[in-house]
Protein backbone atom coordinates (compact mmCIF):
# COMPACT_ATOMS: atom_id res chain seq x y z
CA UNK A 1 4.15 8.67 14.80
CA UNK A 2 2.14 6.04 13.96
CA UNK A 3 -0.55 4.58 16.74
CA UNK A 4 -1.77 0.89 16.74
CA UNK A 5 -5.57 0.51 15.78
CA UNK A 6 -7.64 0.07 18.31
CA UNK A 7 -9.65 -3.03 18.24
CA UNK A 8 -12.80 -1.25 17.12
CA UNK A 9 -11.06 0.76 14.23
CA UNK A 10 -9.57 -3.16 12.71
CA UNK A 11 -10.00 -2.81 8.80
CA UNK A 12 -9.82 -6.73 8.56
CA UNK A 13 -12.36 -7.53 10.96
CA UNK A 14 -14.52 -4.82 9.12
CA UNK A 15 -14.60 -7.18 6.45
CA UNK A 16 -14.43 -10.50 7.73
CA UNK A 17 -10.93 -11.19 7.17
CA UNK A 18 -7.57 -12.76 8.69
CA UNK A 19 -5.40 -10.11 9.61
CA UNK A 20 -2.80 -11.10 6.81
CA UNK A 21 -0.64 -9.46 4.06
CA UNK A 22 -1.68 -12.47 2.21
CA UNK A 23 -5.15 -11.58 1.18
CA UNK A 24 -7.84 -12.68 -1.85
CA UNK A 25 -8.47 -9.45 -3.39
CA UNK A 26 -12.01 -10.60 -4.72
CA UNK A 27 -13.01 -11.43 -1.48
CA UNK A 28 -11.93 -8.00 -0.32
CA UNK A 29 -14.26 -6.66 -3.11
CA UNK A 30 -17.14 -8.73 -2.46
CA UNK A 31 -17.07 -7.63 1.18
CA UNK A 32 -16.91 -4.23 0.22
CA UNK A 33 -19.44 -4.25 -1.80
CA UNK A 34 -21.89 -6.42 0.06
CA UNK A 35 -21.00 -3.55 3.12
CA UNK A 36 -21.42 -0.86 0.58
CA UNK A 37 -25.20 -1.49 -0.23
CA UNK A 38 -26.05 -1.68 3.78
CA UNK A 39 -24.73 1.62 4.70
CA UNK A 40 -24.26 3.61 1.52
CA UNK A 41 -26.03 7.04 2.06
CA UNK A 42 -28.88 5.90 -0.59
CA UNK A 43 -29.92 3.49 1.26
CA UNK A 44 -30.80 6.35 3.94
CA UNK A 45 -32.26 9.21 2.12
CA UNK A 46 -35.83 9.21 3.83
CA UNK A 47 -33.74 8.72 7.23
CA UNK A 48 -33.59 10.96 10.05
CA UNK A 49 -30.72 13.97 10.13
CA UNK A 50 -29.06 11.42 13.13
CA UNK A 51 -29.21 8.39 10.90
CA UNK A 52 -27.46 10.13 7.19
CA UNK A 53 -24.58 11.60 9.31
CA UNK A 54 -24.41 8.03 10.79
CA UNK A 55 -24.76 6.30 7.38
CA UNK A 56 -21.83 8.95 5.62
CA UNK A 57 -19.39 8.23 8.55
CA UNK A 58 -19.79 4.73 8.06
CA UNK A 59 -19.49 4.79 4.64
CA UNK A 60 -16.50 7.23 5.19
CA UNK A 61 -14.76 4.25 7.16
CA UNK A 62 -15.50 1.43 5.23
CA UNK A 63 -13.87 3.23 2.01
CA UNK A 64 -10.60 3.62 4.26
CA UNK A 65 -10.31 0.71 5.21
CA UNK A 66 -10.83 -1.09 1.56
CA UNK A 67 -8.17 1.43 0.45
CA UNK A 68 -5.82 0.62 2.57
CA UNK A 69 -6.29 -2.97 2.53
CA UNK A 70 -6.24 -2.69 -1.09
CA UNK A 71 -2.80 -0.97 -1.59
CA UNK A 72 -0.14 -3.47 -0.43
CA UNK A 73 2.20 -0.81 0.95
CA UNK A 74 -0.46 0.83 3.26
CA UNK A 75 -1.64 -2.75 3.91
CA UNK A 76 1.70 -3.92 5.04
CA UNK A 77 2.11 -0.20 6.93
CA UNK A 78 -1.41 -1.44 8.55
CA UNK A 79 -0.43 -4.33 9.72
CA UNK A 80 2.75 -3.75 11.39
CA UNK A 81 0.74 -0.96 13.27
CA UNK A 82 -1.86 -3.22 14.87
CA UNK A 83 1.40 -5.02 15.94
CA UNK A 84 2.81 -2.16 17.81
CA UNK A 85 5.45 -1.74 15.36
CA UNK A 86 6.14 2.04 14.54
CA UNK A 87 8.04 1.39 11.00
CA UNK A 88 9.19 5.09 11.60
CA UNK A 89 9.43 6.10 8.07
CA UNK A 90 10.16 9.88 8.11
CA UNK A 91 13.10 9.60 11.07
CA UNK A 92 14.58 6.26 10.34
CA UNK A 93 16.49 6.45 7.20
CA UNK A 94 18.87 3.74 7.16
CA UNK A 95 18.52 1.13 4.74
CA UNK A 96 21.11 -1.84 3.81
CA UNK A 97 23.99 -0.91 1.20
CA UNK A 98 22.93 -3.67 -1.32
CA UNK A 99 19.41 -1.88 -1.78
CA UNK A 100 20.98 1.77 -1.30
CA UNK A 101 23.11 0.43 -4.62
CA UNK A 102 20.18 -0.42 -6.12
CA UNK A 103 18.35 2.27 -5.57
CA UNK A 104 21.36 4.12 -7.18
CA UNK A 105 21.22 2.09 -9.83
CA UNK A 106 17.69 2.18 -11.03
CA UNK A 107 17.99 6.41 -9.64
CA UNK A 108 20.83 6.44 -12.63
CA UNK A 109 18.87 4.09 -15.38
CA UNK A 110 16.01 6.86 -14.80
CA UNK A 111 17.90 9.92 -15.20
CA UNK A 112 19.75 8.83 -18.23
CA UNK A 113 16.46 7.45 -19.99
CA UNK A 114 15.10 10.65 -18.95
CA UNK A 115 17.87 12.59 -20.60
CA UNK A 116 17.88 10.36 -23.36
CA UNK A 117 14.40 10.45 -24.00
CA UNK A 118 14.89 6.66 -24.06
CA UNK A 119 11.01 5.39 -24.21
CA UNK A 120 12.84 1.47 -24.69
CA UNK A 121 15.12 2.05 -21.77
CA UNK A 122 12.14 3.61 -19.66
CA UNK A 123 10.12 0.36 -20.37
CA UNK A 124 12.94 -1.92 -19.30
CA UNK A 125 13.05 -0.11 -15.99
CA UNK A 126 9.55 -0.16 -15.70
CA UNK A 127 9.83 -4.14 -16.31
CA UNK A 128 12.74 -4.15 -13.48
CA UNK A 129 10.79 -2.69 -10.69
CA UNK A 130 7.78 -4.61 -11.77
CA UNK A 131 9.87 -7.87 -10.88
CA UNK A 132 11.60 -6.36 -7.82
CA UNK A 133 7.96 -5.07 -6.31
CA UNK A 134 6.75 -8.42 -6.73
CA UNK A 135 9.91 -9.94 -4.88
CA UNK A 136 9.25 -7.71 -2.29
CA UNK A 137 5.82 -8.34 -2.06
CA UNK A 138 6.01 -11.91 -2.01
CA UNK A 139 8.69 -11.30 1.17
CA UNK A 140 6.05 -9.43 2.88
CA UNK A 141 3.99 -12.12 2.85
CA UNK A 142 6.16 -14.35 4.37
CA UNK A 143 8.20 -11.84 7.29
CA UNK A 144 4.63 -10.53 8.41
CA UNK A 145 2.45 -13.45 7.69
CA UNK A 146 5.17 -15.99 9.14
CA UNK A 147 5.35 -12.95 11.99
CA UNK A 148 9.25 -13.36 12.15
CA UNK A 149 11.20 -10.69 13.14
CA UNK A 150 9.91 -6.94 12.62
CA UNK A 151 12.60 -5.26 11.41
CA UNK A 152 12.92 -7.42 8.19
CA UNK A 153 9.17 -6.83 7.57
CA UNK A 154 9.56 -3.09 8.42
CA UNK A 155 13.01 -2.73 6.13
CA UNK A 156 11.12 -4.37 2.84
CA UNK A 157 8.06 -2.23 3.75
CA UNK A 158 10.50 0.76 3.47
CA UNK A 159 12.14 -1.40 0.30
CA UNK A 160 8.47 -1.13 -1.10
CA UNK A 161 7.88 2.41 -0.89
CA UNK A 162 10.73 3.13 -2.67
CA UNK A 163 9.99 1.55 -5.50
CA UNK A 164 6.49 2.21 -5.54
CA UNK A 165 8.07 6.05 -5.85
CA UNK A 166 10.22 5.30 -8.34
CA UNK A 167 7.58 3.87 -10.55
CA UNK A 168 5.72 6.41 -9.90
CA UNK A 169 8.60 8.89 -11.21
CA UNK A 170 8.84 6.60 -14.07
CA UNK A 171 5.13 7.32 -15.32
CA UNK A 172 5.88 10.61 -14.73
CA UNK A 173 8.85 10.36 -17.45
CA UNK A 174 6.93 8.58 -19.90
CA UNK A 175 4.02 11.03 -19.31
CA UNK A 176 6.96 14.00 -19.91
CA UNK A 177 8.12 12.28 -23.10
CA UNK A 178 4.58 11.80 -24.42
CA UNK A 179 4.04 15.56 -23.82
């Protein structure tokens, strides 16, 4: 089960930023970076023991929280935890019958490209979820941005780590037919 942050442990105050799904990515970067040159373990070499531990922990957290602010599933995930929301991924398995279809659908389109050794076919579906993970991005924005209600934002965060898997399984088939 998933616990909300605690105020010190907030990856967006970390680096200066709204707490929104909405984010500039190059000002994520910059942030990083500019917190990356005060604590990076370099910087502390001639420090004492006390100090490098202290430097490599902090360094430790700010490269957790840039990754997960980064990825826009684990950002979403993120953000519904510091609202008390538990999205309960691993016991909560329902999911609408129009994207349950769909997920048949593009589970189908895989297999027989697969089978098929379709590399044309495999780059259409690869072209389909890129359009549908943008959709659902954009929606994230909006349901937890626009805070509406949580179980929309929680169902396309589910929505989004499906196909994030299923792309994923597509490399995997164009990586199996380049073998």
């Amino acid at each position: 089960m998933q616990r909300k942050p605690s105020h010190l442990e907030n990856h967006f105050e970390l680096f200066g930023l709204a707490p929104r799904y909405a984010l500039d990515e190059a000002t994520l970067d910059r942030a990083w970076r500019e917190i990356q040159s005060q604590v990076h373990p370099d910087r502390h070499v001639g420090a004492s023991d006390a100090e490098r531990r202290a430097s490599m922990q902090r360094t430790t957290q700010v490269n957790e929280a840039y990754r997960v602010l980064k990825d826009p599933l684990e950002r979403a995930a993120y953000l519904l935890a510091l609202r008390g929301i538990d999205p309960k991924f691993e016991t909560d398995t329902g999911m609408p019958r129009e994207f349950l279809m769909r997920q048949m659908d593009f589970r189908e389109a895989l297999d027989d490209a697969s089978k098929a050794a379709d590399e044309a076919a495999l780059e259409r579906l690869h072209v389909r979820l890129d359009v549908e993970t943008l959709a659902v991005r954009n929606s994230l924005a909006t349901l937890i941005d626009g805070e509406s209600e949580p179980g929309a934002a929680v169902s396309a965060v589910r929505e989004l780590m499906f196909l994030q898997k299923l792309a994923h399984d597509v490399e995997r088939a164009f990586e199996a037919l380049e073998a």
